[in-house]
C-alpha atoms as a PDB file:
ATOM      1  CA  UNK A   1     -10.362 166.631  58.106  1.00  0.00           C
ATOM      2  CA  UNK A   2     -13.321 167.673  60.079  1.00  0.00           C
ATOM      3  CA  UNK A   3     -13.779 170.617  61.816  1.00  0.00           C
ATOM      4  CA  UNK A   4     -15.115 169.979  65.231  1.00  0.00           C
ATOM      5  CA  UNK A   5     -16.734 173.307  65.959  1.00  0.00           C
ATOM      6  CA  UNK A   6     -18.905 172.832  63.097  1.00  0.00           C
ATOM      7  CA  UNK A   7     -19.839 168.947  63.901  1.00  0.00           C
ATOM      8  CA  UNK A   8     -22.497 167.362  66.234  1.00  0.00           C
ATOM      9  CA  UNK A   9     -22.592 164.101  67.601  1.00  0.00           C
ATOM     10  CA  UNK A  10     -26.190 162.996  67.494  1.00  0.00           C
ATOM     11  CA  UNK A  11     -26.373 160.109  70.831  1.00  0.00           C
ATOM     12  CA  UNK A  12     -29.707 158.177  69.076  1.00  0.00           C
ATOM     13  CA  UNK A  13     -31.857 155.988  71.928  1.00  0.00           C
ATOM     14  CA  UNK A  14     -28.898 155.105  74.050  1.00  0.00           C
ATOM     15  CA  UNK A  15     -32.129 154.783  76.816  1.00  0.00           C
ATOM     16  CA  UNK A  16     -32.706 152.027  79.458  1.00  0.00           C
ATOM     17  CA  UNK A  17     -35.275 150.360  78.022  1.00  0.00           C
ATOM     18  CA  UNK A  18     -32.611 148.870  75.607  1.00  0.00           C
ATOM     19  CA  UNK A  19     -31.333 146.867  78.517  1.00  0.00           C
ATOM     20  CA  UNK A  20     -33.997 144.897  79.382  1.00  0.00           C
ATOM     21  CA  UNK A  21     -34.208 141.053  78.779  1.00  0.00           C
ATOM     22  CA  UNK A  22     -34.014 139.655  76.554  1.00  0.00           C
ATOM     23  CA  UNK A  23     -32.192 142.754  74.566  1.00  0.00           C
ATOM     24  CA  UNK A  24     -29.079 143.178  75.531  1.00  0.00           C
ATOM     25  CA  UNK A  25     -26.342 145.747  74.367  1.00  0.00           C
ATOM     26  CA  UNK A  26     -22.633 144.530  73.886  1.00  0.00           C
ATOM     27  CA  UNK A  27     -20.090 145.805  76.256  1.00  0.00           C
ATOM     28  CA  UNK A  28     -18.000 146.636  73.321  1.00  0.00           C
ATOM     29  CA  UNK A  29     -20.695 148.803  71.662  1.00  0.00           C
ATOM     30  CA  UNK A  30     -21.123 150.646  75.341  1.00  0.00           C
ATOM     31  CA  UNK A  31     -17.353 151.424  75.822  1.00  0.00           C
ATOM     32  CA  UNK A  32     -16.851 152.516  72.005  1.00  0.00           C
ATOM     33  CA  UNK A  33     -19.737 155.090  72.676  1.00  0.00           C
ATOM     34  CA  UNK A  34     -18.196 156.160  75.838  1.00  0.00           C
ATOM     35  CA  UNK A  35     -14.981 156.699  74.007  1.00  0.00           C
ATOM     36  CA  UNK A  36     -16.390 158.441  71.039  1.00  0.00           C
ATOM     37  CA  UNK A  37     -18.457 160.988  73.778  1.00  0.00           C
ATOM     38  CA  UNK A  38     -15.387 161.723  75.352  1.00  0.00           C
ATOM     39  CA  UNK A  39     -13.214 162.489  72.341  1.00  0.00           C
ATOM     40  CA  UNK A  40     -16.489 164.555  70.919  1.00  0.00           C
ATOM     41  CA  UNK A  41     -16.235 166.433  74.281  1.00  0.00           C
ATOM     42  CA  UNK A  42     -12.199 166.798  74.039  1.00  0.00           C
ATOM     43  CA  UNK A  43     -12.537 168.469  70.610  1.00  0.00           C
ATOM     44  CA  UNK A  44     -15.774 170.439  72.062  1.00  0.00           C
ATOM     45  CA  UNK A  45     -18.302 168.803  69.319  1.00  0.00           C
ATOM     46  CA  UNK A  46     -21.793 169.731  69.881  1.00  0.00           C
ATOM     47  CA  UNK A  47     -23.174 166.614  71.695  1.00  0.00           C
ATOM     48  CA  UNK A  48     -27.102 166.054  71.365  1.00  0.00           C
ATOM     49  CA  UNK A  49     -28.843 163.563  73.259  1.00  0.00           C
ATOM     50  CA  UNK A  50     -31.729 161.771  71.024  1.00  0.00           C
ATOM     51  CA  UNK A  51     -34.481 160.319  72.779  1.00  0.00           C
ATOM     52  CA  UNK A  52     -37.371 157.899  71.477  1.00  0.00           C
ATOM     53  CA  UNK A  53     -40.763 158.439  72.633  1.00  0.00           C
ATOM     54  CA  UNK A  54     -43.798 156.285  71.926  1.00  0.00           C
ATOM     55  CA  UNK A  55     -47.044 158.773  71.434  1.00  0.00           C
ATOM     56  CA  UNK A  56     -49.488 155.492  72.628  1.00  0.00           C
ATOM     57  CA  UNK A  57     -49.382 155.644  76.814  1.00  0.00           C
ATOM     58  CA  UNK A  58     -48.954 152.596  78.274  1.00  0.00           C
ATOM     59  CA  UNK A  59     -48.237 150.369  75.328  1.00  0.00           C
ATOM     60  CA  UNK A  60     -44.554 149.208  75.349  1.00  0.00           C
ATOM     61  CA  UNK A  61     -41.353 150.925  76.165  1.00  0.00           C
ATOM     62  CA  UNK A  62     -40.016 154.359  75.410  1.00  0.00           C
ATOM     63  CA  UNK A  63     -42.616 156.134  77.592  1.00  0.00           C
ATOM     64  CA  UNK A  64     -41.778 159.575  78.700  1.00  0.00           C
ATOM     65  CA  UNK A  65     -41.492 160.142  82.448  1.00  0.00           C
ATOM     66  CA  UNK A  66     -40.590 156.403  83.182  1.00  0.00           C
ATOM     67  CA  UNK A  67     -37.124 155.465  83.974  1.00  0.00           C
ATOM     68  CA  UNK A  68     -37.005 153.150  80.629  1.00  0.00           C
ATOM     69  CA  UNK A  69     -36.847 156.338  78.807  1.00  0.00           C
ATOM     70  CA  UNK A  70     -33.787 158.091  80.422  1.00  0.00           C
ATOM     71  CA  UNK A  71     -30.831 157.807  78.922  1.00  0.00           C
ATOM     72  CA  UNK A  72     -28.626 155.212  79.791  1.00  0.00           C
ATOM     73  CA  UNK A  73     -25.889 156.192  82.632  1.00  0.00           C
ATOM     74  CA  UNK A  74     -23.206 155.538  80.858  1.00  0.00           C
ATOM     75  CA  UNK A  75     -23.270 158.295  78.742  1.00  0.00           C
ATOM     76  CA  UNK A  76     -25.600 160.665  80.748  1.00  0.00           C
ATOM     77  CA  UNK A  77     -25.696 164.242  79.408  1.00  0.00           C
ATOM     78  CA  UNK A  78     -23.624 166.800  81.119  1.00  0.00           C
ATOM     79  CA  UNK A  79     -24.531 170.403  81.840  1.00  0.00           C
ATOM     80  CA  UNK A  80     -25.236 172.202  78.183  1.00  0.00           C
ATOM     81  CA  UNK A  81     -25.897 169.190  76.171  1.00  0.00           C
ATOM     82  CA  UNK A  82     -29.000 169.511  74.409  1.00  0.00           C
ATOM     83  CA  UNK A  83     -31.867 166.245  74.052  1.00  0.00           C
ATOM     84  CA  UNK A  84     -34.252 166.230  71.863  1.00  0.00           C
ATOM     85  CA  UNK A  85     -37.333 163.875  71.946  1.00  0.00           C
ATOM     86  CA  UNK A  86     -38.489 161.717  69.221  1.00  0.00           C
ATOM     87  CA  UNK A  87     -41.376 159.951  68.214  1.00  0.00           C
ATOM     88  CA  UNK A  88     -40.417 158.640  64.598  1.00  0.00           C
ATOM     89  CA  UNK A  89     -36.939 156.789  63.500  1.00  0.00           C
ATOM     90  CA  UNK A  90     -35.771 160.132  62.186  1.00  0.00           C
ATOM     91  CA  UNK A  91     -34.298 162.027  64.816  1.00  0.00           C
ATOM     92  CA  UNK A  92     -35.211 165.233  62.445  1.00  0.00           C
ATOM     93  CA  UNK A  93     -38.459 164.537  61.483  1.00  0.00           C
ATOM     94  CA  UNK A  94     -40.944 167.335  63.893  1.00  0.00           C
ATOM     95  CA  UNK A  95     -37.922 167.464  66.329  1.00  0.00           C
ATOM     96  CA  UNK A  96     -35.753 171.135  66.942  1.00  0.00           C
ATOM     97  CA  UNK A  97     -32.883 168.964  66.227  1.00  0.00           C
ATOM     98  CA  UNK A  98     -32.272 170.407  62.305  1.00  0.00           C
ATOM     99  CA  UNK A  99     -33.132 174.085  64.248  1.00  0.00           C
ATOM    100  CA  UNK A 100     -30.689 173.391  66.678  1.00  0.00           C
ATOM    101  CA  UNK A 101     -27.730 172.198  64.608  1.00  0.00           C
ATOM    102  CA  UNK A 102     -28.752 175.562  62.279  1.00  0.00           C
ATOM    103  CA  UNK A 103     -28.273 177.858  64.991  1.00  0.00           C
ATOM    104  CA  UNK A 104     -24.741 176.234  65.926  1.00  0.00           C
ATOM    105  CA  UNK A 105     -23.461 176.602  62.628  1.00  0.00           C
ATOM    106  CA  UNK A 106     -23.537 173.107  62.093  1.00  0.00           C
ATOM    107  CA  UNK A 107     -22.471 171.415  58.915  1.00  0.00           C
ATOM    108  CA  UNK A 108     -21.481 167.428  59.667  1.00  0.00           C
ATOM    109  CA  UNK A 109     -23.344 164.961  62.276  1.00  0.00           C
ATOM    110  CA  UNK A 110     -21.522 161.843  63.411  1.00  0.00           C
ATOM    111  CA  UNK A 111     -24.282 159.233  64.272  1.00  0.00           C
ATOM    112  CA  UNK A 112     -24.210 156.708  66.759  1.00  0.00           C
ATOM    113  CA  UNK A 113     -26.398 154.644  69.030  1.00  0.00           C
ATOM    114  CA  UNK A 114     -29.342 152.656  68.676  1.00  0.00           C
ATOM    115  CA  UNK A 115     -30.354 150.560  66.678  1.00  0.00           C
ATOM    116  CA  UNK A 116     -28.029 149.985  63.827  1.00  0.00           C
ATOM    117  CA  UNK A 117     -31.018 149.701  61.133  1.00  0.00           C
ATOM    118  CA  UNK A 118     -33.454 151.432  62.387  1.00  0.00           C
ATOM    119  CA  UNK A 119     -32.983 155.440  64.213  1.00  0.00           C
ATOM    120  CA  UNK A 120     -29.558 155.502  63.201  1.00  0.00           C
ATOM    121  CA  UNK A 121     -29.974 154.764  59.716  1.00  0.00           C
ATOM    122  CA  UNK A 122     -33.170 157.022  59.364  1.00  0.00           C
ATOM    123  CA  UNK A 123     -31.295 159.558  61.237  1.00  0.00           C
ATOM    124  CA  UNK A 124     -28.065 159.500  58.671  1.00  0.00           C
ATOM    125  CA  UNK A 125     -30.688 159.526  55.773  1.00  0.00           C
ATOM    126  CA  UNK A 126     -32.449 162.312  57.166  1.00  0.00           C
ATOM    127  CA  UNK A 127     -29.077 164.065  57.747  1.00  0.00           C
ATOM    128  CA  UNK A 128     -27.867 163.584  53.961  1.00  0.00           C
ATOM    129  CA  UNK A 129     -31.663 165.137  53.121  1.00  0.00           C
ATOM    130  CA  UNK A 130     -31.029 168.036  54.934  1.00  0.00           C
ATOM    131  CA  UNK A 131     -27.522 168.648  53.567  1.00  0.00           C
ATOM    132  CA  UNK A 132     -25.323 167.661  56.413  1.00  0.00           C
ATOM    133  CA  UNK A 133     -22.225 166.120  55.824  1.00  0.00           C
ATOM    134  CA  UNK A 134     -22.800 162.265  57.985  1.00  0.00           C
ATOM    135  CA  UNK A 135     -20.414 159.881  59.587  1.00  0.00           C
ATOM    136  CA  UNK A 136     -21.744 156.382  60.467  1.00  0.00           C
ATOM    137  CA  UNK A 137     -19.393 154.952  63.086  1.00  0.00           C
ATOM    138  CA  UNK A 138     -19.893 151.390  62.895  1.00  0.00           C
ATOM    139  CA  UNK A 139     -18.548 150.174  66.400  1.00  0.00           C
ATOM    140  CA  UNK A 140     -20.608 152.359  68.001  1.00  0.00           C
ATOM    141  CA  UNK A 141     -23.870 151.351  67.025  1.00  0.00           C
ATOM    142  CA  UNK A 142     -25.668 148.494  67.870  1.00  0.00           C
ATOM    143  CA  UNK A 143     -28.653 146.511  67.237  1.00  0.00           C
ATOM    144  CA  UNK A 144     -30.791 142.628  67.851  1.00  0.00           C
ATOM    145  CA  UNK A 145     -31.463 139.785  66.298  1.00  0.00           C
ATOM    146  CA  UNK A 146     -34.574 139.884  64.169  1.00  0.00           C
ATOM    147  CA  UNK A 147     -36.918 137.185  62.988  1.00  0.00           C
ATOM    148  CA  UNK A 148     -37.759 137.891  58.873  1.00  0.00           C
ATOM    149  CA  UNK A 149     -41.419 137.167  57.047  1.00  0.00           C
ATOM    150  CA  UNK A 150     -39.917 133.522  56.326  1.00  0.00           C
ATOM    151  CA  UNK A 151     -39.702 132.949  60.280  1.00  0.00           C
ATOM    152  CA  UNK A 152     -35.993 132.930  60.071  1.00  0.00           C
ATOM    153  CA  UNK A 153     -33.724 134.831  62.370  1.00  0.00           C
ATOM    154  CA  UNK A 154     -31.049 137.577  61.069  1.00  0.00           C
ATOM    155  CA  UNK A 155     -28.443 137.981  62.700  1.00  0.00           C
ATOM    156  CA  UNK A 156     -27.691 141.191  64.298  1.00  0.00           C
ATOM    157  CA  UNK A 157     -23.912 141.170  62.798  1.00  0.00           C
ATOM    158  CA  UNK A 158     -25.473 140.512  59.224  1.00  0.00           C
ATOM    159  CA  UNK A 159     -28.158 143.443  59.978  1.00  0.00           C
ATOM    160  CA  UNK A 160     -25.509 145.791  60.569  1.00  0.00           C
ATOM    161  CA  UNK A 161     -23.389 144.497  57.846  1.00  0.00           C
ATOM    162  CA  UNK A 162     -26.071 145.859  55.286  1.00  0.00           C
ATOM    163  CA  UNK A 163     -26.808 148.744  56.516  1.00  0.00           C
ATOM    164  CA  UNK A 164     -23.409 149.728  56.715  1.00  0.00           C
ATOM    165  CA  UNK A 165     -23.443 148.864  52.666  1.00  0.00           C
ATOM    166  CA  UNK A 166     -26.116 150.387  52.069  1.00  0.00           C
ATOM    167  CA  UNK A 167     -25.148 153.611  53.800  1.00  0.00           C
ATOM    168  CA  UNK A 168     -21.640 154.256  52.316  1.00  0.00           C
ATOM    169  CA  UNK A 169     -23.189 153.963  48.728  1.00  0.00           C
ATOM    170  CA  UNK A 170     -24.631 157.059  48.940  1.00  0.00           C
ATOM    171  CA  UNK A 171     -26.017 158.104  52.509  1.00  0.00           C
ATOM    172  CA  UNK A 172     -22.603 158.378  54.607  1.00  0.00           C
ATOM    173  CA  UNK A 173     -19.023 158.181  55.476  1.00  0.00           C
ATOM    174  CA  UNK A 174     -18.963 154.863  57.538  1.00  0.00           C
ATOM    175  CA  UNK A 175     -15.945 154.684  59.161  1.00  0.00           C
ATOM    176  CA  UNK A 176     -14.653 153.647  62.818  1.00  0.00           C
ATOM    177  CA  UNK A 177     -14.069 155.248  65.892  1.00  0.00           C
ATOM    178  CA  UNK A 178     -10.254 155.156  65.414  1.00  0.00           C
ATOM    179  CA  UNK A 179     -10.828 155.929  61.843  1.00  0.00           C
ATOM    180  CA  UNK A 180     -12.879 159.276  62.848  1.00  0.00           C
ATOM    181  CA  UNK A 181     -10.684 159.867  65.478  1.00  0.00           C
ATOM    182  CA  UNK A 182      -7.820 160.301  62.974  1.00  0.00           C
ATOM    183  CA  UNK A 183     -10.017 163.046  60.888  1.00  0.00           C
ATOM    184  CA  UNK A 184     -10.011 165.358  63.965  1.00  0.00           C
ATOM    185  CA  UNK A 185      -7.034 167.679  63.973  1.00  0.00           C
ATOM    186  CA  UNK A 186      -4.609 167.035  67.201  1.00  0.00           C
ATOM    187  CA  UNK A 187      -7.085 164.168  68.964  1.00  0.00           C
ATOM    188  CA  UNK A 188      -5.810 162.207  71.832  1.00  0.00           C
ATOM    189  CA  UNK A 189      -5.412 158.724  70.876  1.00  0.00           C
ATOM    190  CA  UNK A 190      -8.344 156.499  70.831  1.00  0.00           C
END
């Protein structure tokens, strides 16, 4: 079971700039998230809002104080949720985020967000470094297409395939949202 009071979900780089052609986010993965927010809200999880940040101005997306950077409406903080702003893959790495989940008593993160390989993944590892318990929940975490150094394109399903192996050997409890839903005592189903 997991005890709710003593588990954050970590939101990584749900941000606008993710939407914007030719990257585009499944519906699926953006109604599994909502779901998952809500039932972390419903069981009063610690939701933390993670938020990429490139440190070169002007050079690509992610820049602070542009509306690329804000976090996608469709799971927009409420009142008490904390963000914390990034500037590596590793959501820990000179963030207050291991400070903050200290403070709250915190002992297991539940990851989702963006991208599958990439935040996410360096934010579960980082997790596991730090001695948190980590669920991975595969259907609500998403990722692209990317081209390899042979020139050949990887499929985004194939990407996330992987990393999901790669992650339960060691790094992870990857699981779904129905399947984390049923480790929370008394949840409303998903």
């Amino acid at each position: 079971m997991i005890d709710a009071e003593k588990t954050a979900l970590l939101l990584v780089d749900i941000q606008n700039d993710y939407w914007l052609p030719p990257r585009e986010p499944r519906d699926r993965f953006v109604r599994t998230v909502q779901a998952l927010l809500e039932l972390a809200r419903e069981s009063e999880m610690l939701v933390i809002h993670v938020q990429h940040a490139r440190r070169e101005p002007g050079k690509g997306g992610f820049q602070q104080g542009t509306p690329g950077f804000e976090i996608h409406p469709s799971v927009a903080p409420i009142t008490g949720e904390p963000r914390v702003v990034k500037h590596t893959a590793d959501s820990f790495y000179e963030t207050e985020l291991d400070a903050i989940l200290k403070v709250a008593g915190i002992d297991t993160v539940v990851v989702c967000g963006m991208q599958t390989q990439k935040c996410c993944d360096t934010t579960a590892r980082g997790a596991k470094a730090r001695g948190y318990r980590c669920y991975f929940v595969t259907d609500a975490v998403e990722t692209f297409d990317l081209t390899g150094p042979d020139g050949l394109i990887v499929d985004r399903d194939e990407i996330a395939r992987v990393t999901f192996a790669t992650l339960h050997n060691g790094f992870a409890e990857v699981v779904t949202l129905v399947e984390l839903a049923q480790l929370l005592p008394a949840t409303a189903a998903v």
